[in-house]
PDB file of N, CA and C in Angstrom:
ATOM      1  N   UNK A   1       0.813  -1.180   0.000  1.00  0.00           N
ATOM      2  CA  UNK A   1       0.000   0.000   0.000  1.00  0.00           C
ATOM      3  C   UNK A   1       0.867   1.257   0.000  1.00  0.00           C
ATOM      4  N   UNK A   2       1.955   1.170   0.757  1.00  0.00           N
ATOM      5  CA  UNK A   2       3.096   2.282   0.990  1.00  0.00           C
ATOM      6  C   UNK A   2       3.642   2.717  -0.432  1.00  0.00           C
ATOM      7  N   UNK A   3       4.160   1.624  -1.216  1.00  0.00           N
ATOM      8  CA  UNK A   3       4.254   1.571  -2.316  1.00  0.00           C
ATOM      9  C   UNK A   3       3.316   2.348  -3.739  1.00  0.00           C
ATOM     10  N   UNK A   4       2.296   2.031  -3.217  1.00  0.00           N
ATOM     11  CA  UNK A   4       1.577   2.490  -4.026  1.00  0.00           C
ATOM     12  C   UNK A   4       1.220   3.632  -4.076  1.00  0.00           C
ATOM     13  N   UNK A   5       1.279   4.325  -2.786  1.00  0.00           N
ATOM     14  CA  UNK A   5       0.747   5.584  -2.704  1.00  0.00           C
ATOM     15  C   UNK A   5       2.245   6.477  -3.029  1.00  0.00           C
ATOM     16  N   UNK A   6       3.272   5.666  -2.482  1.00  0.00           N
ATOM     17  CA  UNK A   6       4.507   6.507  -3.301  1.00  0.00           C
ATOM     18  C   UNK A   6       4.601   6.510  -5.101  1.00  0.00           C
ATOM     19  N   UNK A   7       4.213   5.896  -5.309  1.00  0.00           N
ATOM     20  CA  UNK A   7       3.887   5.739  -6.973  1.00  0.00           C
ATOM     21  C   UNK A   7       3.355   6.519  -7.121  1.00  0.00           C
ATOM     22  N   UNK A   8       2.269   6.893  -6.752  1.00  0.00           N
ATOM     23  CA  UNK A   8       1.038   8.129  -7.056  1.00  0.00           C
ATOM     24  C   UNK A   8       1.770   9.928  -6.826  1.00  0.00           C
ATOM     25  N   UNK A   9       2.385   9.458  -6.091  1.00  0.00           N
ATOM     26  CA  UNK A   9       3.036  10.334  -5.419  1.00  0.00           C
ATOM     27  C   UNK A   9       4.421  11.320  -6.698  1.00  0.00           C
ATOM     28  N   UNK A  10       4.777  10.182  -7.019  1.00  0.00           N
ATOM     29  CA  UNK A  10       6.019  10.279  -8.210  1.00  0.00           C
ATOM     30  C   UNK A  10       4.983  10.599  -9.799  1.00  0.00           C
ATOM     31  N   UNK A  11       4.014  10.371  -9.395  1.00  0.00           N
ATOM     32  CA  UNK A  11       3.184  10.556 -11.197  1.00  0.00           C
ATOM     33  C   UNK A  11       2.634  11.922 -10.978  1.00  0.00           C
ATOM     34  N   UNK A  12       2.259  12.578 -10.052  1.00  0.00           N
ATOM     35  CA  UNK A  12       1.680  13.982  -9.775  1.00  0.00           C
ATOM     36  C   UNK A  12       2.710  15.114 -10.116  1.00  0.00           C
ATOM     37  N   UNK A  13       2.156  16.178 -10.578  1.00  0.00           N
ATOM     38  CA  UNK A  13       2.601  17.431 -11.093  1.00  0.00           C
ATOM     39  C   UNK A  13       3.224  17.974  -9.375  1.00  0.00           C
ATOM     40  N   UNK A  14       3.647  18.645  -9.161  1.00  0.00           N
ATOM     41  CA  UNK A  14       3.813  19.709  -7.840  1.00  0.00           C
ATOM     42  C   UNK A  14       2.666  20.790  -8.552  1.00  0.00           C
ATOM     43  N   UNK A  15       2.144  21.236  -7.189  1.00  0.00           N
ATOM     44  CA  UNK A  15       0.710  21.912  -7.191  1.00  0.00           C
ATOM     45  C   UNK A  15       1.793  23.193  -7.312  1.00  0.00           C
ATOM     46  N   UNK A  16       2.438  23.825  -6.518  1.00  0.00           N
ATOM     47  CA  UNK A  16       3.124  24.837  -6.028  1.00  0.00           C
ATOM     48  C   UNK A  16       4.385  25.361  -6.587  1.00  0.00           C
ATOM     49  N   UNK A  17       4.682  26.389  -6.915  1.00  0.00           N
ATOM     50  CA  UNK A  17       5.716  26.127  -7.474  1.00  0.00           C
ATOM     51  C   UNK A  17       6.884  26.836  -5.912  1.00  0.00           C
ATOM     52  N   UNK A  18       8.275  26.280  -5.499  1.00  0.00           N
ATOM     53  CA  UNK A  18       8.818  26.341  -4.563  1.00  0.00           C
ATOM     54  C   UNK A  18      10.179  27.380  -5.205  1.00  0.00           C
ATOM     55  N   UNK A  19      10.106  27.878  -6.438  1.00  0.00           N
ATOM     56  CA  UNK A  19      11.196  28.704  -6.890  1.00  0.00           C
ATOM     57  C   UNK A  19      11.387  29.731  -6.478  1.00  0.00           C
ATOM     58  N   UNK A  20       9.713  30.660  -6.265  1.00  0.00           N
ATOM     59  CA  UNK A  20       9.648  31.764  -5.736  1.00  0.00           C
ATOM     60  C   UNK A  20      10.188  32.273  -4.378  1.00  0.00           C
ATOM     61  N   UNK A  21      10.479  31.205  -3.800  1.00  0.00           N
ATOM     62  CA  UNK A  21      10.431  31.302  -2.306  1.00  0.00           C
ATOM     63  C   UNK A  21      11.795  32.292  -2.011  1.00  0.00           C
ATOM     64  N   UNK A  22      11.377  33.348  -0.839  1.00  0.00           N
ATOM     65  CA  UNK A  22      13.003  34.090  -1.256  1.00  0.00           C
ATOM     66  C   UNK A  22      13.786  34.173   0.758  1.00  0.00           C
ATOM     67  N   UNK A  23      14.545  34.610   0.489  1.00  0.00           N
ATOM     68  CA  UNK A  23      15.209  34.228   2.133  1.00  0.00           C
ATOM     69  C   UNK A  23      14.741  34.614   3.033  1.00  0.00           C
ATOM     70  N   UNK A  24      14.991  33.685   3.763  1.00  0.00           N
ATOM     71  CA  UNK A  24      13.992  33.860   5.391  1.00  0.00           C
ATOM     72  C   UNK A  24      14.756  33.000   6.677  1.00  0.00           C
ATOM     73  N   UNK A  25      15.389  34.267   7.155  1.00  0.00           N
ATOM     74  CA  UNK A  25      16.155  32.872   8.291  1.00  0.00           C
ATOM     75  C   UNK A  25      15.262  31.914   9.152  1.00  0.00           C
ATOM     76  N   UNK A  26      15.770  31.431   9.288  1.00  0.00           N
ATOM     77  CA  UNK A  26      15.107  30.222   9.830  1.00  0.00           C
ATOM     78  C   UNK A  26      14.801  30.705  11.185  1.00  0.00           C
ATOM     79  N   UNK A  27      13.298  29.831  12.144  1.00  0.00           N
ATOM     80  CA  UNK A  27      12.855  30.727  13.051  1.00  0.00           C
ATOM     81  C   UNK A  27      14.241  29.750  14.204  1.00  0.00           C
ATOM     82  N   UNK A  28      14.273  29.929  15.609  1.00  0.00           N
ATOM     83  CA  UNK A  28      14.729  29.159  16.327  1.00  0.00           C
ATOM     84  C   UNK A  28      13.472  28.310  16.687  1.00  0.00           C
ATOM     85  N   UNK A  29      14.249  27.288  18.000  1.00  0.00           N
ATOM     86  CA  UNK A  29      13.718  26.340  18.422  1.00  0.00           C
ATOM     87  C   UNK A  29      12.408  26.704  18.977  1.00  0.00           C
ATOM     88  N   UNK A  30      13.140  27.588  19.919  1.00  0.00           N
ATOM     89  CA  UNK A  30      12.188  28.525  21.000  1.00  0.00           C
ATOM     90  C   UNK A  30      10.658  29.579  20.371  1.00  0.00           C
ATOM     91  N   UNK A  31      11.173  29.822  19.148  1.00  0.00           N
ATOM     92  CA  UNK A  31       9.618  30.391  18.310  1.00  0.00           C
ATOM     93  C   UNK A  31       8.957  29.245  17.624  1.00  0.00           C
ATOM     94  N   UNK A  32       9.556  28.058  17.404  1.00  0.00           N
ATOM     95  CA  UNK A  32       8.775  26.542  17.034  1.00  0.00           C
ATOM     96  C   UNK A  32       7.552  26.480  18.282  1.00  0.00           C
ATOM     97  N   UNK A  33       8.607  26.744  18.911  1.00  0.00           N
ATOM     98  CA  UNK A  33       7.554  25.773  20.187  1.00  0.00           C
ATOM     99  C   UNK A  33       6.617  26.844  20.126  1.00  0.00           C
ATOM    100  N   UNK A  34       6.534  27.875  19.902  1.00  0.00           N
ATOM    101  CA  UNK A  34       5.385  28.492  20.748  1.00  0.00           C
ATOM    102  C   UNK A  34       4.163  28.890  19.421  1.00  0.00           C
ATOM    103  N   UNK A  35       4.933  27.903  18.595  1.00  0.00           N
ATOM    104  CA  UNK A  35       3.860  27.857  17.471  1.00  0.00           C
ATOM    105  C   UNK A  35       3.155  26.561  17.734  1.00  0.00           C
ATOM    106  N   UNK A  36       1.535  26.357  17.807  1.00  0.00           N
ATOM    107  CA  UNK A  36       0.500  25.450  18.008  1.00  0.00           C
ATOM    108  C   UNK A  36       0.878  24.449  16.845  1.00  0.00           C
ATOM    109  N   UNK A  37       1.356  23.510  17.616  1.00  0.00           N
ATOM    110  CA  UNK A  37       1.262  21.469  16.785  1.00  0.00           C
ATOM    111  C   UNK A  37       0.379  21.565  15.579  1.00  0.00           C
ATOM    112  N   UNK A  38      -0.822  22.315  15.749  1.00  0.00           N
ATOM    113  CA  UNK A  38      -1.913  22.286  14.668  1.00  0.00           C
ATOM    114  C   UNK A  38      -1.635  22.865  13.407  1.00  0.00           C
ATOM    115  N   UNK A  39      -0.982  24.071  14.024  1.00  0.00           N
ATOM    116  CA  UNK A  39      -0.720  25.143  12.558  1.00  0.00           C
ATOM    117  C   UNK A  39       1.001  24.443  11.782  1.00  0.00           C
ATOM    118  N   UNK A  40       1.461  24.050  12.865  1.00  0.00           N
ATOM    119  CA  UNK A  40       2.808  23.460  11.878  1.00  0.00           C
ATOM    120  C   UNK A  40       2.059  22.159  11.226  1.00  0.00           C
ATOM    121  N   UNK A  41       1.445  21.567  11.500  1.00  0.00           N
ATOM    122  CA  UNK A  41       0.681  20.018  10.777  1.00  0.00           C
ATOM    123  C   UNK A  41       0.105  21.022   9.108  1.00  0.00           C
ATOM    124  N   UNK A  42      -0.432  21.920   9.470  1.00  0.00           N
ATOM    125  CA  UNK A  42      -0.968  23.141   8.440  1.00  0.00           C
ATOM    126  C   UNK A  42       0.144  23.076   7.183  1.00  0.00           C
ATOM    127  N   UNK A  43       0.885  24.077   8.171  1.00  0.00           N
ATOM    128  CA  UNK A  43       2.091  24.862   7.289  1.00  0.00           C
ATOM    129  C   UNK A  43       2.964  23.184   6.352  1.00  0.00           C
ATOM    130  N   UNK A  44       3.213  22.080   6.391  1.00  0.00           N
ATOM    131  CA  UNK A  44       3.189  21.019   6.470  1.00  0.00           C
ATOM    132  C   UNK A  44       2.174  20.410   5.308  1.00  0.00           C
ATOM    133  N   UNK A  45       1.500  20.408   5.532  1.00  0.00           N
ATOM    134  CA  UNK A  45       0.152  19.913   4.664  1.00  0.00           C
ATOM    135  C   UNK A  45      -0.297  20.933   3.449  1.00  0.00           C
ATOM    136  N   UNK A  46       0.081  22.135   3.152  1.00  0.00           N
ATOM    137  CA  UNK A  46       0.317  22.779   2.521  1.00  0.00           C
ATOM    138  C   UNK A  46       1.671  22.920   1.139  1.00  0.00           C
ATOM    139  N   UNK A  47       2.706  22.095   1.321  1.00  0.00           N
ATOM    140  CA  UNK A  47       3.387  22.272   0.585  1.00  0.00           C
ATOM    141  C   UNK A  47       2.906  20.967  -0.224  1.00  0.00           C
ATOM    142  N   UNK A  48       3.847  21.170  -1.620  1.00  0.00           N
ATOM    143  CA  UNK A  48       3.532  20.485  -2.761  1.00  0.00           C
ATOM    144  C   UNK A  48       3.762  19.132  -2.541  1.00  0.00           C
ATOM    145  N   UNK A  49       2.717  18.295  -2.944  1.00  0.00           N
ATOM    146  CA  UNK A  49       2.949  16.474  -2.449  1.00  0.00           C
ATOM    147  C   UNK A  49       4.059  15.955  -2.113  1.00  0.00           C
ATOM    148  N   UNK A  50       5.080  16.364  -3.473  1.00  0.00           N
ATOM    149  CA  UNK A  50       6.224  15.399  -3.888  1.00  0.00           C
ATOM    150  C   UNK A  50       6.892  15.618  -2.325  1.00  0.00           C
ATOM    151  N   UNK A  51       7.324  16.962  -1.875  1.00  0.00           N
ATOM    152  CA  UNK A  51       7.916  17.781  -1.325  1.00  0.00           C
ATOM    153  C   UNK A  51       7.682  17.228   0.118  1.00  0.00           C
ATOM    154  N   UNK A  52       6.016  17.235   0.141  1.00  0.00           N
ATOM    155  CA  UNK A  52       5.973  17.146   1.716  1.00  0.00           C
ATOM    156  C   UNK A  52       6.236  15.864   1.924  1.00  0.00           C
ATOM    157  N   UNK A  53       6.550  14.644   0.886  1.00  0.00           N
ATOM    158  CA  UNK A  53       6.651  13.570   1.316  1.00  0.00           C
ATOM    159  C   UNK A  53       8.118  13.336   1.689  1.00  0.00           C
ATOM    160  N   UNK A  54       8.625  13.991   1.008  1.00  0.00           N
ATOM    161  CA  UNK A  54      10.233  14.320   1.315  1.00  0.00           C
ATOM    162  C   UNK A  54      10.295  14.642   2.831  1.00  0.00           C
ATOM    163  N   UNK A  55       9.648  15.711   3.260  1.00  0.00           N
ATOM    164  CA  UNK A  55       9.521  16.697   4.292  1.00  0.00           C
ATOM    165  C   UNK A  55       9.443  14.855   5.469  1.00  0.00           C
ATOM    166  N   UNK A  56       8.203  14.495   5.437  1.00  0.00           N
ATOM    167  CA  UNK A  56       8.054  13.358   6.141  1.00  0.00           C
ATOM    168  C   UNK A  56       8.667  12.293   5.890  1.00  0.00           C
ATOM    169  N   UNK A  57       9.459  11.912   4.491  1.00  0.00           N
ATOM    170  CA  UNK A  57      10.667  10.932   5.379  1.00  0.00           C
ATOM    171  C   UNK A  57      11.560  11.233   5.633  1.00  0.00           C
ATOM    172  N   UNK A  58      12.461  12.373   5.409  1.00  0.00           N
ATOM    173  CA  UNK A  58      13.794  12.816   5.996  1.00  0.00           C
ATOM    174  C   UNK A  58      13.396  12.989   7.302  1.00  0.00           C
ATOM    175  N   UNK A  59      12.612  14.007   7.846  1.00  0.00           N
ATOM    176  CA  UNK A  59      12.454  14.691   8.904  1.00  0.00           C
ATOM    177  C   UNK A  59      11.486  13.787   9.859  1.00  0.00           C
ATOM    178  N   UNK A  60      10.261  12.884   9.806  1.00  0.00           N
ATOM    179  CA  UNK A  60       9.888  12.306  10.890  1.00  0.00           C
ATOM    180  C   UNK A  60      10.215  10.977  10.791  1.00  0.00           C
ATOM    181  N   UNK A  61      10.655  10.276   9.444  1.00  0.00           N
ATOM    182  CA  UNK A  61      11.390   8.810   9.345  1.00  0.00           C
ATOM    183  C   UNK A  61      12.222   8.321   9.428  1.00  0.00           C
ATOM    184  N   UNK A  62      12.871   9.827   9.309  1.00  0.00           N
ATOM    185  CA  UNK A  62      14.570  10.195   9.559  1.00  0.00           C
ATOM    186  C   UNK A  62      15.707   8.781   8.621  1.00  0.00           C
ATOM    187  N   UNK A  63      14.957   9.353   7.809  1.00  0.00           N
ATOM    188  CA  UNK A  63      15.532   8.456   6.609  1.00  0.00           C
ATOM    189  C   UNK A  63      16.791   9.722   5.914  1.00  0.00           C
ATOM    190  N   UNK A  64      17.507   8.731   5.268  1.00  0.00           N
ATOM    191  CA  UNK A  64      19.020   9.677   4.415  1.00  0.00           C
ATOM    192  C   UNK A  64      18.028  10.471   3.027  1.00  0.00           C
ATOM    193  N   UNK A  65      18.643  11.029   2.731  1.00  0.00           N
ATOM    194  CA  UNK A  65      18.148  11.369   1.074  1.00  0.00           C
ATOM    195  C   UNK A  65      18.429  10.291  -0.114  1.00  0.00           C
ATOM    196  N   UNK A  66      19.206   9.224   0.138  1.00  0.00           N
ATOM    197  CA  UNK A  66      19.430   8.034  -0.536  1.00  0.00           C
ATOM    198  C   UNK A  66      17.946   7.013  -0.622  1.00  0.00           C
ATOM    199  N   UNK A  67      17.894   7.191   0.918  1.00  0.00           N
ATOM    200  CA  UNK A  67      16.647   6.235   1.179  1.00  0.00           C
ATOM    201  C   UNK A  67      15.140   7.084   0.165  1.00  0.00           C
ATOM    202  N   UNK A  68      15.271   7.676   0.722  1.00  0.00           N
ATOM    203  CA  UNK A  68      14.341   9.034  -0.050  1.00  0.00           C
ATOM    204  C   UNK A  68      14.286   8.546  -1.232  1.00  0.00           C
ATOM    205  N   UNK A  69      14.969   9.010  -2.168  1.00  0.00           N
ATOM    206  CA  UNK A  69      15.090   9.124  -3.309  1.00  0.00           C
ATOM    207  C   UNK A  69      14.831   7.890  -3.758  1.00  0.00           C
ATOM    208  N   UNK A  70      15.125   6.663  -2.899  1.00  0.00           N
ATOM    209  CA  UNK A  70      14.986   5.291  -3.854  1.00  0.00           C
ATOM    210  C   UNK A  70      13.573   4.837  -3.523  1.00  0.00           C
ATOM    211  N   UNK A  71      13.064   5.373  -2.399  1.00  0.00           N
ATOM    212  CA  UNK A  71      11.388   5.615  -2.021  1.00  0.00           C
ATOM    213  C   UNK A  71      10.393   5.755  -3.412  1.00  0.00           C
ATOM    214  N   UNK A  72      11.083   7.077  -3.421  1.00  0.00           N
ATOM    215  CA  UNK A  72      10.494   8.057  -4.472  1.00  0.00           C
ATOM    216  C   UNK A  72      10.537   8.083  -5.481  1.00  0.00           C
ATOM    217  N   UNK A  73      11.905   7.215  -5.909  1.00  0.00           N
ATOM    218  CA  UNK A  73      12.021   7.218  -7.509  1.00  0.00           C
ATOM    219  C   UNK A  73      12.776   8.856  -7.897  1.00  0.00           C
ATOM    220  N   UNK A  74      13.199   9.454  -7.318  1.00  0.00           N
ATOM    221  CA  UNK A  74      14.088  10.533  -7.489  1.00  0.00           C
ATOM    222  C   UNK A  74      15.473  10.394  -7.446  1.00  0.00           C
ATOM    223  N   UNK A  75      16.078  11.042  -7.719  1.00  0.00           N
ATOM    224  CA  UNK A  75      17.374  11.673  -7.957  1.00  0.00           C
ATOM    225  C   UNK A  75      18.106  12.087  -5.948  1.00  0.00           C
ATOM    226  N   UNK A  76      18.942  11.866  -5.862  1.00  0.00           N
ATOM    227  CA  UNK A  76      19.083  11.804  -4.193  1.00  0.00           C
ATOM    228  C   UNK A  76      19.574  13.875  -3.872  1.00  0.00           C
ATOM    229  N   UNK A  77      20.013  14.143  -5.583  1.00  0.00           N
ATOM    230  CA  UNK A  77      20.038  15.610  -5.457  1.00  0.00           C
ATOM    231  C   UNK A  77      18.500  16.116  -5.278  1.00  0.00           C
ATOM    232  N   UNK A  78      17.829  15.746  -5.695  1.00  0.00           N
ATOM    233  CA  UNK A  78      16.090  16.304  -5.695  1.00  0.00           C
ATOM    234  C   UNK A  78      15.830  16.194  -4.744  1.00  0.00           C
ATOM    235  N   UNK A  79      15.649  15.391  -3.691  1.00  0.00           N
ATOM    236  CA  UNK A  79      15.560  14.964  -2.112  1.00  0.00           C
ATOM    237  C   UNK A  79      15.903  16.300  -1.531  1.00  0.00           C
ATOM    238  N   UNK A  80      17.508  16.685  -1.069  1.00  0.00           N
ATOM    239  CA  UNK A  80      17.716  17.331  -0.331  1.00  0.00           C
ATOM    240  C   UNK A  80      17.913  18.583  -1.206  1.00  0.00           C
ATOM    241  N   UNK A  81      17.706  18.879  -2.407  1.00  0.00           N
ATOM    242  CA  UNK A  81      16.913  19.895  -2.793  1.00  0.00           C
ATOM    243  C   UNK A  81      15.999  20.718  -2.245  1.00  0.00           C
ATOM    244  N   UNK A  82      14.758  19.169  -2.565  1.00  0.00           N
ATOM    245  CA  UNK A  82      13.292  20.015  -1.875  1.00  0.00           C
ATOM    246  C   UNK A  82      13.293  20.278  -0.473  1.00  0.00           C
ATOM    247  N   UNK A  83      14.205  19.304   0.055  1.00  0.00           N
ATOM    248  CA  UNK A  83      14.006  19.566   1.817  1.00  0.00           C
ATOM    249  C   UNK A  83      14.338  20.843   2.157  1.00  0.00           C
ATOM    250  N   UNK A  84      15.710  21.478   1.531  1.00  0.00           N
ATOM    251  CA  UNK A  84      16.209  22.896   1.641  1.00  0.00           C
ATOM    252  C   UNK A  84      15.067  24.227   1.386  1.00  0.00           C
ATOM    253  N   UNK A  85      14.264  23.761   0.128  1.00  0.00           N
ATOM    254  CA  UNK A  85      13.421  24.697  -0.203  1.00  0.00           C
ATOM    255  C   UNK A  85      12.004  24.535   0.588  1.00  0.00           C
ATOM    256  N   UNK A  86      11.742  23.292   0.982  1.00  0.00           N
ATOM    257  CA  UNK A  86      10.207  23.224   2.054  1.00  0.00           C
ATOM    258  C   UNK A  86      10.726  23.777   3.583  1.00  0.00           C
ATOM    259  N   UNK A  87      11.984  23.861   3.691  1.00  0.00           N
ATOM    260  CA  UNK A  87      12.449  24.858   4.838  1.00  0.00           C
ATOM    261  C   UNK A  87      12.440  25.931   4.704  1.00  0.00           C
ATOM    262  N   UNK A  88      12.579  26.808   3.617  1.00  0.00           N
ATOM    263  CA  UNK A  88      12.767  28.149   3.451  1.00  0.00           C
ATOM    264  C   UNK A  88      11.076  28.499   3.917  1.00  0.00           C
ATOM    265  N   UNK A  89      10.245  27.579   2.964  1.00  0.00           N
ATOM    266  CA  UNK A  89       8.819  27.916   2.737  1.00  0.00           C
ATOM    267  C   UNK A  89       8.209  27.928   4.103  1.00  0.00           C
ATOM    268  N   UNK A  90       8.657  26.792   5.046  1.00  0.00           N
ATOM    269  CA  UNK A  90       8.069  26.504   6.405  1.00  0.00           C
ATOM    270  C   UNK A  90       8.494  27.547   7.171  1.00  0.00           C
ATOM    271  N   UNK A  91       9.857  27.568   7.466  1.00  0.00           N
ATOM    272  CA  UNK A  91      10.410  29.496   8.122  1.00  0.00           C
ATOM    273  C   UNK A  91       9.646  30.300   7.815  1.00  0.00           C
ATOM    274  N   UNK A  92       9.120  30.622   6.168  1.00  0.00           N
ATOM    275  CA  UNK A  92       8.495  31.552   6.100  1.00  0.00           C
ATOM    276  C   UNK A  92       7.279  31.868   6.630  1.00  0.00           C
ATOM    277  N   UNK A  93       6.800  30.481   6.365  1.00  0.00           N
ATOM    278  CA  UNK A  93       5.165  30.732   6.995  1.00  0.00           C
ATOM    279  C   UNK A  93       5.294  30.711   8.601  1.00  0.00           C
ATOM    280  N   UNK A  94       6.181  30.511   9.525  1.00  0.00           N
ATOM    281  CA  UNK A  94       6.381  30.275  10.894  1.00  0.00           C
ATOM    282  C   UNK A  94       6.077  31.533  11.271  1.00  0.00           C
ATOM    283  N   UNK A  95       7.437  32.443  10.596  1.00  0.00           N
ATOM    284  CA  UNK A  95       7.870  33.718  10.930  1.00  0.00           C
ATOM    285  C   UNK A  95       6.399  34.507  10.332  1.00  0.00           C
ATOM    286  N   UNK A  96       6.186  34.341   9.554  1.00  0.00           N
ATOM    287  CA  UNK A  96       4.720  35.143   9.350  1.00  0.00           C
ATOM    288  C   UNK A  96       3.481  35.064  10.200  1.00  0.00           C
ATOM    289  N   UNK A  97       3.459  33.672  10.835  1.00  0.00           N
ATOM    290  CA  UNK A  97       2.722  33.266  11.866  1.00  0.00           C
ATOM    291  C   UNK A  97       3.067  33.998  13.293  1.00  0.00           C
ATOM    292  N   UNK A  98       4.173  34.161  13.568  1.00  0.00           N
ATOM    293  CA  UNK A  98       4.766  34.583  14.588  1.00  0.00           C
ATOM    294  C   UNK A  98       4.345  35.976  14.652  1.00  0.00           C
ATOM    295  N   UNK A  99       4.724  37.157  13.797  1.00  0.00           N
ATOM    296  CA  UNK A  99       4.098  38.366  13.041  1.00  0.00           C
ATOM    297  C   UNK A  99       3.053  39.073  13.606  1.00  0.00           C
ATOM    298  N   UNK A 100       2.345  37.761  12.906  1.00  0.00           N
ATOM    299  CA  UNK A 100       0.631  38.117  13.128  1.00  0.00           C
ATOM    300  C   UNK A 100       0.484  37.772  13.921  1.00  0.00           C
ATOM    301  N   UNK A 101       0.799  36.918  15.080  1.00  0.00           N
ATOM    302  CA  UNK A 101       0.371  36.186  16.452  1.00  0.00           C
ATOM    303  C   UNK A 101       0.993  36.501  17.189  1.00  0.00           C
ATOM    304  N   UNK A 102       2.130  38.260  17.390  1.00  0.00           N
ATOM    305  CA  UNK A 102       2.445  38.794  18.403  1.00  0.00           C
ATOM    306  C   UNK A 102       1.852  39.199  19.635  1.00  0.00           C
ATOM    307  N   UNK A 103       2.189  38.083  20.678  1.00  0.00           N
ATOM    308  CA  UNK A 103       1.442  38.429  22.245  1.00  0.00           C
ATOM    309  C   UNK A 103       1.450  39.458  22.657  1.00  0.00           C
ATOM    310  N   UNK A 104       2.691  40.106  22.585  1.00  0.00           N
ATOM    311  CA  UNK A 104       3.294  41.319  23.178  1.00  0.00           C
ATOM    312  C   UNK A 104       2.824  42.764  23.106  1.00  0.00           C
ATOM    313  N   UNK A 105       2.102  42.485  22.604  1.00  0.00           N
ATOM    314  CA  UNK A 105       1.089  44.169  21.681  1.00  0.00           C
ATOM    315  C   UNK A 105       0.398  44.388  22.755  1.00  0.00           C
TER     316      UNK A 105
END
């Protein structure tokens, strides 16, 4: 079944395009946390299929980009490609979250 849905996964267009994305340091640990489990599952569920599947096996399967890529049927440069660029995108939306959800006002 895993299989299969990674197949599906490798035949889909990317909804999003991740080129645009422009620099955004990364938030720390300490502004993670005080962002709600819900809205990072969000920010997460929002990026382009291929990408977020990347996102979930490097990062919660804690798989290599080798493993990845032979998952996926990709290139092991495409792997930690997209992971670099679904970080820029996730910082961004954190730090924008953060922004707008200033306590301190």
């Amino acid at each position: 079944m895993i299989n299969s849905a990674l197949s599906q996964l490798r035949n889909k267009e990317m909804s999003v395009s991740l080129e645009s994305v422009r620099e955004v340091a990364e938030p720390t640990r300490e502004e993670v946390r005080t962002v709600p489990a819900e809205k990072l599952r969000q920010f997460v569920s929002e990026l382009p299929t291929n990408t977020r599947a990347v996102v979930n096996l490097c990062l919660f399967e804690n798989l290599s980009h080798r493993e990845v890529a032979e998952r996926l049927g990709i290139k092991e440069k495409s792997s930690s490609s997209q992971l670099a660029k679904a970080r820029k995108v996730l910082a961004a939306k954190i730090k924008e979250y953060l922004k707008n959800n200033d306590t301190d006002q």
